[in-house]
C-alpha atoms as a PDB file:
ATOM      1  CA  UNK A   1     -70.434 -44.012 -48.778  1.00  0.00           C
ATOM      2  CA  UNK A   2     -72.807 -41.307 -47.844  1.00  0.00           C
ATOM      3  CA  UNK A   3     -71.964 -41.978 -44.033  1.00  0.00           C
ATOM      4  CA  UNK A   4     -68.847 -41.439 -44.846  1.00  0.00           C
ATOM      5  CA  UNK A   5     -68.740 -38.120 -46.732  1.00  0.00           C
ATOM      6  CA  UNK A   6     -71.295 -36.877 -44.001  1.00  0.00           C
ATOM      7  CA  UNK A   7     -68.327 -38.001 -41.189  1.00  0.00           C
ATOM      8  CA  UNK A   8     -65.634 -35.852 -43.603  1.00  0.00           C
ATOM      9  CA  UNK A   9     -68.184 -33.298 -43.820  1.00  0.00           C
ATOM     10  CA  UNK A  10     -68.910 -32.826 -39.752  1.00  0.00           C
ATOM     11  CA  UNK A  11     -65.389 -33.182 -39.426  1.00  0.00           C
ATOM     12  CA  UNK A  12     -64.211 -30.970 -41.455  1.00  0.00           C
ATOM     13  CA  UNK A  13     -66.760 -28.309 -39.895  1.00  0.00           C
ATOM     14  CA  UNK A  14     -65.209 -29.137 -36.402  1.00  0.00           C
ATOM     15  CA  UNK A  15     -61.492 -28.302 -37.358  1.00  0.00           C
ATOM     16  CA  UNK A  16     -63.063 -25.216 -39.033  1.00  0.00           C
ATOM     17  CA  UNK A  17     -64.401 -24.453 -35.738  1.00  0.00           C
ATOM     18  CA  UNK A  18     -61.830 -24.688 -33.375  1.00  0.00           C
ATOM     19  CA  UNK A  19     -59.723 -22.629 -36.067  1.00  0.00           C
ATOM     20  CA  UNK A  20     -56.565 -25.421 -36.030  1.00  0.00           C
ATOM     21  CA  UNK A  21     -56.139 -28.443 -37.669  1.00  0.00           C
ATOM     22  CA  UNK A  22     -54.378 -30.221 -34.149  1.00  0.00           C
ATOM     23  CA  UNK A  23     -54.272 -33.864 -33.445  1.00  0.00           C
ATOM     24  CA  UNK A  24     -56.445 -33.523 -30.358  1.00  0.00           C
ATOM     25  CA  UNK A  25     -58.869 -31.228 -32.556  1.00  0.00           C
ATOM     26  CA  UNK A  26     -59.178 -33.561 -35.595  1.00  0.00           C
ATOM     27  CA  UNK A  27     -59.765 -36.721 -32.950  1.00  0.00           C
ATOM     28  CA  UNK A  28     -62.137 -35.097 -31.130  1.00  0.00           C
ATOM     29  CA  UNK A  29     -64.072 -34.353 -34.548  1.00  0.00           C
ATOM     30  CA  UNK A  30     -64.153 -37.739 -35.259  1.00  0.00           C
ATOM     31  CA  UNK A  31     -65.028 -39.109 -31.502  1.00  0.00           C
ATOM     32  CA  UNK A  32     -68.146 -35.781 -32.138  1.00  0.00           C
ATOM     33  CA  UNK A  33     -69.209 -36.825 -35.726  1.00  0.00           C
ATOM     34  CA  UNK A  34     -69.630 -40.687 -35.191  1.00  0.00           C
ATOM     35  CA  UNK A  35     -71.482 -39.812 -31.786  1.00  0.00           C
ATOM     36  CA  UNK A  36     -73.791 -38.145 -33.839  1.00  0.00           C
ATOM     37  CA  UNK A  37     -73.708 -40.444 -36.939  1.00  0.00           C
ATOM     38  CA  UNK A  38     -74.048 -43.429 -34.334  1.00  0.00           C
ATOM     39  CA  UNK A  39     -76.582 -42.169 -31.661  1.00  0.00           C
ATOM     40  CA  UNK A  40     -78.968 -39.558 -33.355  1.00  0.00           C
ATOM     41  CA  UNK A  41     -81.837 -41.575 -35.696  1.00  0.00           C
ATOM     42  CA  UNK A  42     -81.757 -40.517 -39.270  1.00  0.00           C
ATOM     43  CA  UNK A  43     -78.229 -39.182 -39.490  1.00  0.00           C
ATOM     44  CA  UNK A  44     -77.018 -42.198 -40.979  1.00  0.00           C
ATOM     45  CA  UNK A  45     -79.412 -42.294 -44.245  1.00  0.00           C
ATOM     46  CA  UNK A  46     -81.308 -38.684 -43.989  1.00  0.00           C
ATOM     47  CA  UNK A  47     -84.232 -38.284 -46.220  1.00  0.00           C
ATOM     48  CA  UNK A  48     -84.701 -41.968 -46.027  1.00  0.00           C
ATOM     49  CA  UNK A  49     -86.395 -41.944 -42.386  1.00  0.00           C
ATOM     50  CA  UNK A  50     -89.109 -39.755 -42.998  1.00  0.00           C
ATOM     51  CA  UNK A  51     -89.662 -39.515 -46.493  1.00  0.00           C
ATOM     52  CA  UNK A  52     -87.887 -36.196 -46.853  1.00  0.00           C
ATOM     53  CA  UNK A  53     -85.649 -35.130 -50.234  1.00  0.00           C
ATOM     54  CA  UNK A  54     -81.856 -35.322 -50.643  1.00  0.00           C
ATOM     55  CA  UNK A  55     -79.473 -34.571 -47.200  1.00  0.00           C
ATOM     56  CA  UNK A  56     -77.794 -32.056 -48.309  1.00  0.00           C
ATOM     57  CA  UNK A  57     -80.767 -30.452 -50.788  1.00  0.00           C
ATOM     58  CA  UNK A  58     -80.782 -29.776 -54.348  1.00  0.00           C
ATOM     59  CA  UNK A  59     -78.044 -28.321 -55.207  1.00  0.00           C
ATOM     60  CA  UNK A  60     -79.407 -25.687 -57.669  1.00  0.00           C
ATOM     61  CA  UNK A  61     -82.427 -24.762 -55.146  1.00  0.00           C
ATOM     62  CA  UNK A  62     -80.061 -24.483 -52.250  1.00  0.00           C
ATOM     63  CA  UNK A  63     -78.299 -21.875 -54.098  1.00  0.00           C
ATOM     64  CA  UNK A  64     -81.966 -19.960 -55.131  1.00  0.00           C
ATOM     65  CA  UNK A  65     -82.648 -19.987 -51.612  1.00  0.00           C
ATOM     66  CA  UNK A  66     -79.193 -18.677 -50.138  1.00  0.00           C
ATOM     67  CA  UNK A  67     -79.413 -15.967 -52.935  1.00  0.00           C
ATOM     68  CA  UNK A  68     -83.261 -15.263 -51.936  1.00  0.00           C
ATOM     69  CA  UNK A  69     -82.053 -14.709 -48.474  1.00  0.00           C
ATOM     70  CA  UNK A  70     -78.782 -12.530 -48.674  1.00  0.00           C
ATOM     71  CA  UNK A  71     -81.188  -9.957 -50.889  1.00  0.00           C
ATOM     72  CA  UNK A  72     -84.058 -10.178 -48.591  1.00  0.00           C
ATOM     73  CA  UNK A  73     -81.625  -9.552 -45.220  1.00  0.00           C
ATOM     74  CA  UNK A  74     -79.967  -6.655 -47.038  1.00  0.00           C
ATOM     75  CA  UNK A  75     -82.927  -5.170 -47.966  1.00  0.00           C
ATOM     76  CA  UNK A  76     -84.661  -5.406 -44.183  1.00  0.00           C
ATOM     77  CA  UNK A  77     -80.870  -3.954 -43.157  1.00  0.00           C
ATOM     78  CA  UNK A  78     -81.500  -1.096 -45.572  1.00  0.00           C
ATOM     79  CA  UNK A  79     -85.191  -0.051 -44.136  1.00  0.00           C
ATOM     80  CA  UNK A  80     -84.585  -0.843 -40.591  1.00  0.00           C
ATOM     81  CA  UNK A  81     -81.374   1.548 -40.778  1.00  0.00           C
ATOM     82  CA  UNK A  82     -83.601   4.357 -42.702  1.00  0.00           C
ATOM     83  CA  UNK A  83     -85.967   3.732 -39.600  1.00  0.00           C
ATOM     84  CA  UNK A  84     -83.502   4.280 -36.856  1.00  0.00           C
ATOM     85  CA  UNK A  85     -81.597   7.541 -39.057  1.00  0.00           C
ATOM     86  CA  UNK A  86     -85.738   9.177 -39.842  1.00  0.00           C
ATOM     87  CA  UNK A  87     -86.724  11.532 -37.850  1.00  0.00           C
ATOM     88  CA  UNK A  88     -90.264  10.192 -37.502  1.00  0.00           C
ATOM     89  CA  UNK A  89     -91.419   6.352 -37.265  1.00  0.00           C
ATOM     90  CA  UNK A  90     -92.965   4.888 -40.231  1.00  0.00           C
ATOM     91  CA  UNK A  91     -93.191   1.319 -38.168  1.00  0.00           C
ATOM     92  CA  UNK A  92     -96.513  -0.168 -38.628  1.00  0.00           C
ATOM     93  CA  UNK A  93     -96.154  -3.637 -36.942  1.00  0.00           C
ATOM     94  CA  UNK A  94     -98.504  -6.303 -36.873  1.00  0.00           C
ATOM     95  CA  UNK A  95     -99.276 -10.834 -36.639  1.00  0.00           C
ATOM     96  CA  UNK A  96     -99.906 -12.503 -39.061  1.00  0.00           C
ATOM     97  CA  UNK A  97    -100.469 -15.918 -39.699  1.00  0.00           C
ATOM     98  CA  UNK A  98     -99.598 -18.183 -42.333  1.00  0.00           C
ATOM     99  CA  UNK A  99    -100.558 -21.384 -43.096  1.00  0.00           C
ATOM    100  CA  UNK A 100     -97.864 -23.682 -44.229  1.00  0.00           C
ATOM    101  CA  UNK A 101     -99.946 -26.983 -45.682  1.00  0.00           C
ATOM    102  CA  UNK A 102     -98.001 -30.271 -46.700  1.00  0.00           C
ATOM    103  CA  UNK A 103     -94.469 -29.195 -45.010  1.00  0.00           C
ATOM    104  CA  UNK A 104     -92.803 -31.574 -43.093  1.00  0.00           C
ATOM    105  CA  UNK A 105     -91.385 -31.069 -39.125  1.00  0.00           C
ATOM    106  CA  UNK A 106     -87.864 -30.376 -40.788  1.00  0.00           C
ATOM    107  CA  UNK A 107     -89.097 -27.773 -43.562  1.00  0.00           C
ATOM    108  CA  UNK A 108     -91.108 -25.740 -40.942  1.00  0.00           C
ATOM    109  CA  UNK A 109     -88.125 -25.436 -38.616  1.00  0.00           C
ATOM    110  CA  UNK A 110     -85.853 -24.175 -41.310  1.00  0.00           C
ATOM    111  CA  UNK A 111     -88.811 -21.745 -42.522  1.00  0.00           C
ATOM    112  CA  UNK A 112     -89.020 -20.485 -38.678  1.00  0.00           C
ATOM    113  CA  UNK A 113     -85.606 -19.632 -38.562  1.00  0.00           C
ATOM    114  CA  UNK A 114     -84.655 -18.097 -41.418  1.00  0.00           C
ATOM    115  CA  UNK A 115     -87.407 -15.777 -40.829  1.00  0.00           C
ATOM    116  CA  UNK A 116     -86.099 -15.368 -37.909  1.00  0.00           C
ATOM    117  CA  UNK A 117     -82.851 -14.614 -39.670  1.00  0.00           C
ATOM    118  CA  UNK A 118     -84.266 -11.488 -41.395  1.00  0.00           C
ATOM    119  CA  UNK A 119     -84.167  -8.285 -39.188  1.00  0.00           C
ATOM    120  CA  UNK A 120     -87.913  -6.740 -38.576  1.00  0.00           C
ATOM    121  CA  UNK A 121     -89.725 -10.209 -39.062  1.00  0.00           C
ATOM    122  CA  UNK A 122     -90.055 -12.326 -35.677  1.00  0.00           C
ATOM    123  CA  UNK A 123     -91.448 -15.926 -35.738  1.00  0.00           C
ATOM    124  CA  UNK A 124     -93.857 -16.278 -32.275  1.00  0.00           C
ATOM    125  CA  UNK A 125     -96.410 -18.904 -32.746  1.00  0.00           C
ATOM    126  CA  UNK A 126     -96.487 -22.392 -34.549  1.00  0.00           C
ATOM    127  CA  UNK A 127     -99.912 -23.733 -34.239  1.00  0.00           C
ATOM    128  CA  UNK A 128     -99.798 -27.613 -36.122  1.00  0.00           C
ATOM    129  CA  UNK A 129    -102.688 -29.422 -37.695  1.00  0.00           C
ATOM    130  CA  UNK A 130    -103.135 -27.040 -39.653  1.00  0.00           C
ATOM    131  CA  UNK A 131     -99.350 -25.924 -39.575  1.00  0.00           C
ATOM    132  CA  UNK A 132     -99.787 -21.904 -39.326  1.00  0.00           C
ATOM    133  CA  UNK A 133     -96.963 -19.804 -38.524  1.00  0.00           C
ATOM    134  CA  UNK A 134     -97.209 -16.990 -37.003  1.00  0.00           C
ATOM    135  CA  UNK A 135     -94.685 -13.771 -37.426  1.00  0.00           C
ATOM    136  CA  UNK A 136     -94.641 -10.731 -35.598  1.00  0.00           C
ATOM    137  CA  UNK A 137     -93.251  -8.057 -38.903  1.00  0.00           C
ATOM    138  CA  UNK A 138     -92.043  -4.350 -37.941  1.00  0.00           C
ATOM    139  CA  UNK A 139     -92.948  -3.079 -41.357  1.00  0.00           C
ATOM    140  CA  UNK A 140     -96.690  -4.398 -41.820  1.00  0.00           C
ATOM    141  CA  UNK A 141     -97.864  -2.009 -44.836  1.00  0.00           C
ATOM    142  CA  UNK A 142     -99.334  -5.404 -46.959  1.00  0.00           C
ATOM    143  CA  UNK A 143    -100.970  -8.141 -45.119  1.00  0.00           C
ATOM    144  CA  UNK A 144    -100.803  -9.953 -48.373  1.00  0.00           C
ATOM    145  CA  UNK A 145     -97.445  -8.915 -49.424  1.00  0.00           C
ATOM    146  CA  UNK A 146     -96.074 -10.222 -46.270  1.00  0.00           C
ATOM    147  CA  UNK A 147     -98.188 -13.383 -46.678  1.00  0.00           C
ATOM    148  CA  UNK A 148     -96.645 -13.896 -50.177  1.00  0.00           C
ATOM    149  CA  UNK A 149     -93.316 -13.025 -48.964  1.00  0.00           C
ATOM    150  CA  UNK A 150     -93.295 -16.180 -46.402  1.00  0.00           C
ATOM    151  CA  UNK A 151     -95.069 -18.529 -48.727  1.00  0.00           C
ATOM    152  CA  UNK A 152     -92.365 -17.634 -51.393  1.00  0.00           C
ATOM    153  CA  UNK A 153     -89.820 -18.640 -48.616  1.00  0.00           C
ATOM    154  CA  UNK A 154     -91.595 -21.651 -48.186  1.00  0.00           C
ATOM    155  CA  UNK A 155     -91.771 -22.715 -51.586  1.00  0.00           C
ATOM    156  CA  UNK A 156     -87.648 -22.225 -52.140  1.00  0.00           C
ATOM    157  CA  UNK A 157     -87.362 -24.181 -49.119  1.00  0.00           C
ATOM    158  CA  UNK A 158     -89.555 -26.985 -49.993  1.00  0.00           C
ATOM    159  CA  UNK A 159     -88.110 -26.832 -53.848  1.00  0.00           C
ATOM    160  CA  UNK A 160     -84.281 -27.102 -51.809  1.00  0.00           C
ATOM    161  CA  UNK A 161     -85.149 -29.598 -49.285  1.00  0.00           C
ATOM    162  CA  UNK A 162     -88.562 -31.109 -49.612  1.00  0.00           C
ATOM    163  CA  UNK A 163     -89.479 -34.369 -50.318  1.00  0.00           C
ATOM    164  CA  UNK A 164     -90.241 -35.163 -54.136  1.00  0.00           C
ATOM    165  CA  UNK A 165     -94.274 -35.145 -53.591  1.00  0.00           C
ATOM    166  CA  UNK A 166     -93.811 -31.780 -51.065  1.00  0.00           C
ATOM    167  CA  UNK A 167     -92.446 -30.587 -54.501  1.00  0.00           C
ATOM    168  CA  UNK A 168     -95.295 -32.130 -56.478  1.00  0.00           C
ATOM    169  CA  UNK A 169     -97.683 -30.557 -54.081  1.00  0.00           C
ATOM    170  CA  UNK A 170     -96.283 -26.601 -54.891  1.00  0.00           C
ATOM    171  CA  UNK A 171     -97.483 -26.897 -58.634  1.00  0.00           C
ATOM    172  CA  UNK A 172    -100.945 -26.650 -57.329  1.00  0.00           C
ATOM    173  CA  UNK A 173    -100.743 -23.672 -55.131  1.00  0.00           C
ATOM    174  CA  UNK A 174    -100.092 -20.073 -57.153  1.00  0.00           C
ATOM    175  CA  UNK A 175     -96.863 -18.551 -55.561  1.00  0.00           C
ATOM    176  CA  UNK A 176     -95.479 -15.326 -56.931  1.00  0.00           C
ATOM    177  CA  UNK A 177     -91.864 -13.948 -56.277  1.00  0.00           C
END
């Protein structure tokens, strides 16, 4: 059943795309989403290949971590657009690198993007074994700030997509929002 609802689901996003709800468009959404159901490992049963949480996240934690990011991209908007409109540069950039222990393949790809997502912050190294990412930040007044800032990232996107012992793992580490 959850195969099925997955097929609706990539469907449904391929009408959405093409912006009309045509014959050729719905069949070719369906020829697209069992391709994909049929010849990509994992699709099928997700979370159940590697270990990993529910496919579509937890519901509550998905919307924590959607909410986390609209403030933190509007914010960034806010100080990079004070920084182009000043009249002198306050940028202070800098690397740093932070360690990301116990997240899976999946949960450090999502991390790397959505901090990618946010303007002034630029993922440019993953180093693995230990998993440290590396981020290039326009604003760099707080090493640790920025640290905590990326960890508390991590930690909504572990609690929204992470396997139930990933989850079991944050209640040992301190994180602060």
């Amino acid at each position: 059943m959850r195969t099925v609802t997955l097929a609706l689901v990539m469907v449904c996003l391929w009408v959405l795309l093409w912006g009309s709800a045509s014959v050729a468009n719905i069949t070719t959404g369906i020829l697209v989403a069992l391709a994909i159901i049929i010849f990509i490992p994992g699709v099928r049963q997700p979370g159940k290949a590697r270990g990993q949480g529910p496919p579509f996240g937890r519901p509550l934690a998905v919307i924590r971590l959607v909410g986390y990011m609209l403030v933190h991209a509007v914010e960034s908007n806010i100080v990079l657009t004070r920084e182009v409109l000043a009249r002198r540069s306050k940028v202070r950039t800098g690397v740093i690198g932070v360690e990301l222990p116990g997240c899976s393949d999946e949960t450090v790809t999502l991390i790397n993007n959505l901090v990618a997502l946010v303007p002034g912050t630029m993922p440019l190294d993953l180093t693995m074994d230990p998993t440290v990412l590396y981020v290039h930040v326009l604003h760099l007044h707080d090493v640790d700030d920025a640290k905590r800032e990326i960890m508390r990232l991590t930690e909504l996107c572990v609690r929204a997509f992470g396997s139930d012992e990933a989850i079991a793992a944050l209640a040992g580490r301190e994180v602060k929002p």
